[in-house]
C-alpha atoms as a PDB file:
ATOM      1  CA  UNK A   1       0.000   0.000   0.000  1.00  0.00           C
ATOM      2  CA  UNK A   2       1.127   3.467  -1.191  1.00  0.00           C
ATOM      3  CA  UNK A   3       2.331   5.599   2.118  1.00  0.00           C
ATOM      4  CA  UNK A   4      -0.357   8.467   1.031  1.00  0.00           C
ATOM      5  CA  UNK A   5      -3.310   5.411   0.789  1.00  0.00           C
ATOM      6  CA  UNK A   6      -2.008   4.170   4.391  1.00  0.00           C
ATOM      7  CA  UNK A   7      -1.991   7.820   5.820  1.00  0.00           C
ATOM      8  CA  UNK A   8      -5.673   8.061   4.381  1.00  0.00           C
ATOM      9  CA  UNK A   9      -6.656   4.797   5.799  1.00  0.00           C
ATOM     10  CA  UNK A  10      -5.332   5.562   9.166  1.00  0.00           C
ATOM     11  CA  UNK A  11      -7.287   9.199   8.997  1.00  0.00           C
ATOM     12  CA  UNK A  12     -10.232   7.443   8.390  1.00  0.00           C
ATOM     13  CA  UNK A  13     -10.019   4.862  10.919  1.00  0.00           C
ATOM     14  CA  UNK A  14      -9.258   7.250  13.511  1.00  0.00           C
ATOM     15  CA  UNK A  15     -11.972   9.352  12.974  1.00  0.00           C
ATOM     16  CA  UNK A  16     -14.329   5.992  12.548  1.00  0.00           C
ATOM     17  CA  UNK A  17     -13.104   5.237  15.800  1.00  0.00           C
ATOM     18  CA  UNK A  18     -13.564   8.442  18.060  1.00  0.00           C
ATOM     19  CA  UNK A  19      -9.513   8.600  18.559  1.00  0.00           C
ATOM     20  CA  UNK A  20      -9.347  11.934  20.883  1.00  0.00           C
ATOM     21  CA  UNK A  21      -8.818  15.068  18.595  1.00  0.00           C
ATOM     22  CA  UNK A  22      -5.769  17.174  18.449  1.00  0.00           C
ATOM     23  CA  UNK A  23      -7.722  19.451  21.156  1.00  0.00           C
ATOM     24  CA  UNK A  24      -8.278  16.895  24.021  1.00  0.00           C
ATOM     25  CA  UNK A  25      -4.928  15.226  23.605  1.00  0.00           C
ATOM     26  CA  UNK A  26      -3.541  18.810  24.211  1.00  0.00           C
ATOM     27  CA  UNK A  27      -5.644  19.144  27.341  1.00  0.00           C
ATOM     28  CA  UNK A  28      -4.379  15.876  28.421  1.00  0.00           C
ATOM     29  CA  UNK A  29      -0.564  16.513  28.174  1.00  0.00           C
ATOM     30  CA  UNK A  30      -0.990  20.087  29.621  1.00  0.00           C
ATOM     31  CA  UNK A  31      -2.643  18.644  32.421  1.00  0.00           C
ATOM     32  CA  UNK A  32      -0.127  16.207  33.040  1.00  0.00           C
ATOM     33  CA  UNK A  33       3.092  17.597  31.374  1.00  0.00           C
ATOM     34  CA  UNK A  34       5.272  15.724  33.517  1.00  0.00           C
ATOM     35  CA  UNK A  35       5.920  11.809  32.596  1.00  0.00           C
ATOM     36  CA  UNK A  36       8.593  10.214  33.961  1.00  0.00           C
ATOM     37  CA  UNK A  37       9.797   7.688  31.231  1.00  0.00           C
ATOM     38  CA  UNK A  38      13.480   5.758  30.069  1.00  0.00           C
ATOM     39  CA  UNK A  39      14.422   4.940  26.419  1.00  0.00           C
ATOM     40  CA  UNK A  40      17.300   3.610  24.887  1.00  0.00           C
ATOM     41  CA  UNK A  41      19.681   4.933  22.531  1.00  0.00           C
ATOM     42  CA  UNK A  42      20.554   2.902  19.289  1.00  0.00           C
ATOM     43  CA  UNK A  43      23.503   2.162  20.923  1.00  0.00           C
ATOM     44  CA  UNK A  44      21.957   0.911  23.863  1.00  0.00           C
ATOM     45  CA  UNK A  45      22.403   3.549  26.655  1.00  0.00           C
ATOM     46  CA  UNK A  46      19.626   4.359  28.720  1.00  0.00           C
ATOM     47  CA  UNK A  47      17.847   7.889  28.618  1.00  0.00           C
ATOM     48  CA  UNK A  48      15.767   8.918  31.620  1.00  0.00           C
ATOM     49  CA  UNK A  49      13.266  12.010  31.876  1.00  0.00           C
ATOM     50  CA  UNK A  50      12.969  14.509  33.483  1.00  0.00           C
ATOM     51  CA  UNK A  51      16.028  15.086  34.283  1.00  0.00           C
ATOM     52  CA  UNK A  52      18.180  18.235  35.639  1.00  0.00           C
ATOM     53  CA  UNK A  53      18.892  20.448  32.423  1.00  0.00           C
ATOM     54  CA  UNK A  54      19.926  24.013  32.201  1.00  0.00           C
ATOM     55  CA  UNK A  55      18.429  24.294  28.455  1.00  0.00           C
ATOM     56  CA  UNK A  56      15.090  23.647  27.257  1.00  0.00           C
ATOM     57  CA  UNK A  57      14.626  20.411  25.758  1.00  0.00           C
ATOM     58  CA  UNK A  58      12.694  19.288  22.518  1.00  0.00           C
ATOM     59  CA  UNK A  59      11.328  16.003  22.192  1.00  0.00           C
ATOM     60  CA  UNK A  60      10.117  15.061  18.694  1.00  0.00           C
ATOM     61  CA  UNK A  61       7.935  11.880  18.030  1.00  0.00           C
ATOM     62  CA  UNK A  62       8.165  11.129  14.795  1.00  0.00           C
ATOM     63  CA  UNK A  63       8.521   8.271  11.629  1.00  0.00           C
ATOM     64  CA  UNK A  64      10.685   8.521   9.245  1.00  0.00           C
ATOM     65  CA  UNK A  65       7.667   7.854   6.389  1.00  0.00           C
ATOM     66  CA  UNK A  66       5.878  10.717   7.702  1.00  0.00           C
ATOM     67  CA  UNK A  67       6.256  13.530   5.512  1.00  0.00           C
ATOM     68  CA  UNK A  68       5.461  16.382   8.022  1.00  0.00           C
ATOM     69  CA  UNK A  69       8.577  14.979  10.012  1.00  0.00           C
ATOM     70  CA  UNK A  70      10.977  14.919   7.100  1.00  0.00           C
ATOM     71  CA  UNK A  71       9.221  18.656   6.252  1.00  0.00           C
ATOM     72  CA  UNK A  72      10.140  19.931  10.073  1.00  0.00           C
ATOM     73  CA  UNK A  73      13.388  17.814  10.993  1.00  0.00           C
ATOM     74  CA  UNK A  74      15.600  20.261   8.983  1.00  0.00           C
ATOM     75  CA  UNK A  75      14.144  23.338  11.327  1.00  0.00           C
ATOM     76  CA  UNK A  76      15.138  21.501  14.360  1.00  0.00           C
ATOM     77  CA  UNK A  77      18.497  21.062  12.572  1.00  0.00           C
ATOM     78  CA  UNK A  78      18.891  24.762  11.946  1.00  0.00           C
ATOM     79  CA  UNK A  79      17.704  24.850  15.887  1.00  0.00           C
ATOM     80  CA  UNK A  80      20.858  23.325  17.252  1.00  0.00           C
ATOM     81  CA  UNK A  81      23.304  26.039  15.108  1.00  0.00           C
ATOM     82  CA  UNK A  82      20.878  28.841  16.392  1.00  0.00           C
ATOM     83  CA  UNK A  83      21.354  27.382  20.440  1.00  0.00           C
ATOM     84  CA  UNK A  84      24.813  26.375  20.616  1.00  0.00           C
ATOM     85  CA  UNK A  85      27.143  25.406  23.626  1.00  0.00           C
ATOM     86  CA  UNK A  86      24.324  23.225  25.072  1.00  0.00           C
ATOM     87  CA  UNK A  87      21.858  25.753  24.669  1.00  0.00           C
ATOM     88  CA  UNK A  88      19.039  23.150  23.479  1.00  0.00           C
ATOM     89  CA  UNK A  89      18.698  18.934  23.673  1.00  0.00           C
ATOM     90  CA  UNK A  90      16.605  17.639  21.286  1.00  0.00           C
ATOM     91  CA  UNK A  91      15.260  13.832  21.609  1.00  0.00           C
ATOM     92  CA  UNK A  92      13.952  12.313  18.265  1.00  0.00           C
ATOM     93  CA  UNK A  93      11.857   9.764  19.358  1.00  0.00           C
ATOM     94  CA  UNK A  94      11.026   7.189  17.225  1.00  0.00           C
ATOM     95  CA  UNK A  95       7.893   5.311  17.055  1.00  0.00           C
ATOM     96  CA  UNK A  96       5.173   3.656  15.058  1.00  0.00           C
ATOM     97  CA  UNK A  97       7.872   3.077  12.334  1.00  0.00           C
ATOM     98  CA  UNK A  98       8.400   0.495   9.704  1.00  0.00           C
ATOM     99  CA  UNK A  99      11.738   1.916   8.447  1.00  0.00           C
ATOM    100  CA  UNK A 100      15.266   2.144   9.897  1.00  0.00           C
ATOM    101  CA  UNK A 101      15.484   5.487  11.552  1.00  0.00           C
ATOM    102  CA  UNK A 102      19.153   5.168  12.059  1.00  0.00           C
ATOM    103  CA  UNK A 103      20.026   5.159   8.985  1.00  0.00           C
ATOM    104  CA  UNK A 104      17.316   8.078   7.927  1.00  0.00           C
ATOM    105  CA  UNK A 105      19.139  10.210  10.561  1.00  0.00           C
ATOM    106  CA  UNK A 106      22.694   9.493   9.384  1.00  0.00           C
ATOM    107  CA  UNK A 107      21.706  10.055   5.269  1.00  0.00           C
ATOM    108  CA  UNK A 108      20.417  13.661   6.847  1.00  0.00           C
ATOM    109  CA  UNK A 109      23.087  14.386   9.140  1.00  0.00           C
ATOM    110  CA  UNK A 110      20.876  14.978  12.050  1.00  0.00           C
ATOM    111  CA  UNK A 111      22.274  15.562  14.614  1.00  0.00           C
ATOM    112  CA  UNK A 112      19.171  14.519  17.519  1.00  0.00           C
ATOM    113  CA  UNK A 113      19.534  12.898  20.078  1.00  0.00           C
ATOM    114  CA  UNK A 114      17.985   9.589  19.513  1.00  0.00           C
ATOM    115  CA  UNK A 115      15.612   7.247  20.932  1.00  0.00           C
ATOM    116  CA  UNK A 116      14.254   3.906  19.790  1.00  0.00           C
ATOM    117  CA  UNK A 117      10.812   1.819  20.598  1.00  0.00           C
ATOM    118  CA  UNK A 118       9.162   5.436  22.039  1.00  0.00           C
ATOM    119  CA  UNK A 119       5.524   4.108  21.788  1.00  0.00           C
ATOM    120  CA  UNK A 120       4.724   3.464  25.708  1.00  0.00           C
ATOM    121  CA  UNK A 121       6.364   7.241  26.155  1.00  0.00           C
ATOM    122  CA  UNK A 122       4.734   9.084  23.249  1.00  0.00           C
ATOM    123  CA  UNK A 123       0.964   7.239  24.565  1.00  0.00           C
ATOM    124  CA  UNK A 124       2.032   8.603  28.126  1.00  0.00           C
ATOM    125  CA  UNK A 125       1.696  11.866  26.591  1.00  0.00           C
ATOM    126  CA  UNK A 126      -1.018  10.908  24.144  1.00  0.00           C
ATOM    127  CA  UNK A 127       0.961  11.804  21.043  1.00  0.00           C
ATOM    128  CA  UNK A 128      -1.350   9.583  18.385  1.00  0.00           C
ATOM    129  CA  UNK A 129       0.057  10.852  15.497  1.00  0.00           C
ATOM    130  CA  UNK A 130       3.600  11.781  13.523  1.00  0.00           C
ATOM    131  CA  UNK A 131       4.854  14.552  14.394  1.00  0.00           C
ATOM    132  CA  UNK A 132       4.902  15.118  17.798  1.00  0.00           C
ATOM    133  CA  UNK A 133       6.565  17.758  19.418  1.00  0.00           C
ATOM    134  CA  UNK A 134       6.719  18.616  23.315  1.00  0.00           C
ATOM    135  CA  UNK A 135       8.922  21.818  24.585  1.00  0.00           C
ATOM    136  CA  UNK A 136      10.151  21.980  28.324  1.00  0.00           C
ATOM    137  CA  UNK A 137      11.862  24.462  30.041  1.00  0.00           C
ATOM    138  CA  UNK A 138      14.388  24.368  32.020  1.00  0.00           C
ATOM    139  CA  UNK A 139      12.617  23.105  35.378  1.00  0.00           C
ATOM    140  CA  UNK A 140      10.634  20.712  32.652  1.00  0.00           C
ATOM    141  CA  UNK A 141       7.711  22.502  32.450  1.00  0.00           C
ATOM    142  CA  UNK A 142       5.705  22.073  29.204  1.00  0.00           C
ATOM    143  CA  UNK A 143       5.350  25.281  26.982  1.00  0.00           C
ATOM    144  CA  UNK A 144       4.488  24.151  23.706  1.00  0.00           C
ATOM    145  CA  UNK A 145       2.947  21.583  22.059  1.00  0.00           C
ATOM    146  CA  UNK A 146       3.077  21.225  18.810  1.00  0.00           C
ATOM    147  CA  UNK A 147      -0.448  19.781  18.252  1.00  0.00           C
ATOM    148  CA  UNK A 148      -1.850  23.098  19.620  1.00  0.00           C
ATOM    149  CA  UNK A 149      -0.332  24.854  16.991  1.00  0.00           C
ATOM    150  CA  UNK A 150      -1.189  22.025  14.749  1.00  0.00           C
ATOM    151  CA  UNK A 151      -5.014  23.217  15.731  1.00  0.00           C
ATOM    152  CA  UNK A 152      -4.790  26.690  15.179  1.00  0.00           C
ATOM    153  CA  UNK A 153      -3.065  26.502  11.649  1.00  0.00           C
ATOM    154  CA  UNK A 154      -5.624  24.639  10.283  1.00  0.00           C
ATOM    155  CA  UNK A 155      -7.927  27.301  11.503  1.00  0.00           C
ATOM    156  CA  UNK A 156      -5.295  29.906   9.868  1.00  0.00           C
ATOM    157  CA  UNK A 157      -3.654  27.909   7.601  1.00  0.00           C
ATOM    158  CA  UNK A 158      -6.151  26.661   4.768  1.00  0.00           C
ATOM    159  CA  UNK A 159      -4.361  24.559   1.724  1.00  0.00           C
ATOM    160  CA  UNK A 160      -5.898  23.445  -1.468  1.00  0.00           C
ATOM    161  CA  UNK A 161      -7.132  19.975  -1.104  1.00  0.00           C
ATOM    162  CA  UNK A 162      -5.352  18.987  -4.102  1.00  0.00           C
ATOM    163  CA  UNK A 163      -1.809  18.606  -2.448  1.00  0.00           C
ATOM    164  CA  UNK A 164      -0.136  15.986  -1.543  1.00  0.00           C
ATOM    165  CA  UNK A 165       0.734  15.334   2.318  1.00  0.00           C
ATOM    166  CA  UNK A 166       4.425  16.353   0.963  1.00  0.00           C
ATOM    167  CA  UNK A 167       3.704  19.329  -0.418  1.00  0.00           C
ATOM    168  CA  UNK A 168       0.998  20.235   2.423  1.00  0.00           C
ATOM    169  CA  UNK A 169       3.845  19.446   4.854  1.00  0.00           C
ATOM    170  CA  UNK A 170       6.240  21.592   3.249  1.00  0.00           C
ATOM    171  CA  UNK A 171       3.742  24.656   3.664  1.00  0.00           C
ATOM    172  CA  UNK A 172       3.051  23.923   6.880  1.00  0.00           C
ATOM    173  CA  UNK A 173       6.622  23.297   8.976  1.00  0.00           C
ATOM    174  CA  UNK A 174       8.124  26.398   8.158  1.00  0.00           C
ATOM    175  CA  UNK A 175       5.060  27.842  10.130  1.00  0.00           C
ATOM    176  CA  UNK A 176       5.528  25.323  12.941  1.00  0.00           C
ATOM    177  CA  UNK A 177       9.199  26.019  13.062  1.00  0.00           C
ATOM    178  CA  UNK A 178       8.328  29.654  14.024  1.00  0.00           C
ATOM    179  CA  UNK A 179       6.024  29.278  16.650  1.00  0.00           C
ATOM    180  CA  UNK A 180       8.712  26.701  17.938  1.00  0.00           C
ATOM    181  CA  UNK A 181      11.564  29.569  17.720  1.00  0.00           C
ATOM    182  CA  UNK A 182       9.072  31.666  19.698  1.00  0.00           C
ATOM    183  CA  UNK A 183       8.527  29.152  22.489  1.00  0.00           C
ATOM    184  CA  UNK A 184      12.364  28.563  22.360  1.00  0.00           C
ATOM    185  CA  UNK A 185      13.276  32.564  22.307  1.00  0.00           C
ATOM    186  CA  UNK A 186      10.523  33.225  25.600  1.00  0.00           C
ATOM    187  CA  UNK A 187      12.527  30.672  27.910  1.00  0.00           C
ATOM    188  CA  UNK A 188      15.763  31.094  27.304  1.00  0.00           C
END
């Protein structure tokens, strides 16, 4: 099955289903921002949070077939040169992925921190779909999530419904990446 048919089926079964909306699983993870989880590292070290950090810290579900993730991963790139010396950690969690995310990360360069098998972490925080993307200060306090401004650019943000999920992805991240640049430039 094309990716595009798969991401359509999934849409449709979700909404067939009464999955929680964008909305409520904001609500949720504001209400309960802090989830204590550990995740390994490809290389097998172990990766606890929250943890003591003096930046804020990003933590990105994501797939690498999802084409909103591949649209936003080069913003967080550009992230890490705009915070250096430690100035930002971001986790790439991986989950609900068929591919080898290694490997995706190394053809791109990316330079995330990341995590493997993050399905139990991104349901704790009732991240359903790809991307994901939770911002925490530095006494790990939530200040964005991405699915709220996931909300309110489809209120702002209306594409023809002849694109693909590419090219609506590519019209939509640089708009993400600002409101994440804003979150980022308030804490630090």
């Amino acid at each position: 099955m094309r990716p595009g048919k798969k991401l359509l089926l999934v849409a449709f079964v979700l909404v067939v289903s009464g999955a929680p909306t964008w909305a409520e699983d904001a609500a949720t993870i504001n209400a309960a921002s802090q989830v204590n989880w550990s995740l390994a590292t490809p290389t097998g070290e172990t990766v606890r949070f929250p943890h003591p950090h003096d930046e804020p810290v990003i933590l990105m579900f994501w797939a690498s077939w999802c084409p909103f993730c591949k649209a936003l991963m080069p913003h967080l790139q550009s992230l890490l040169y705009e915070y250096p010396d430690d100035g930002l950690t971001i986790y790439a969690i991986n989950f609900r992925d068929d591919g080898d995310p290694v490997a995706f990360m190394q053809a791109r360069g990316y330079e995330f921190n990341l995590l493997v098998d993050g399905g139990d972490v991104a349901a704790d925080y009732a991240i359903h779909a790809t991307p994901g993307l939770l911002i925490f200060d530095r006494n790990n306090q939530l200040v964005l999530n991405l699915y709220d401004v996931m909300t309110d650019s489809n209120e702002e943000m209306t594409l023809p419904t002849n694109l693909s999920a590419r090219q609506k992805a590519a019209r939509k991240a640089p708009y993400w990446a600002a409101e994440i640049r804003r979150a980022l430039d308030a804490i630090q």
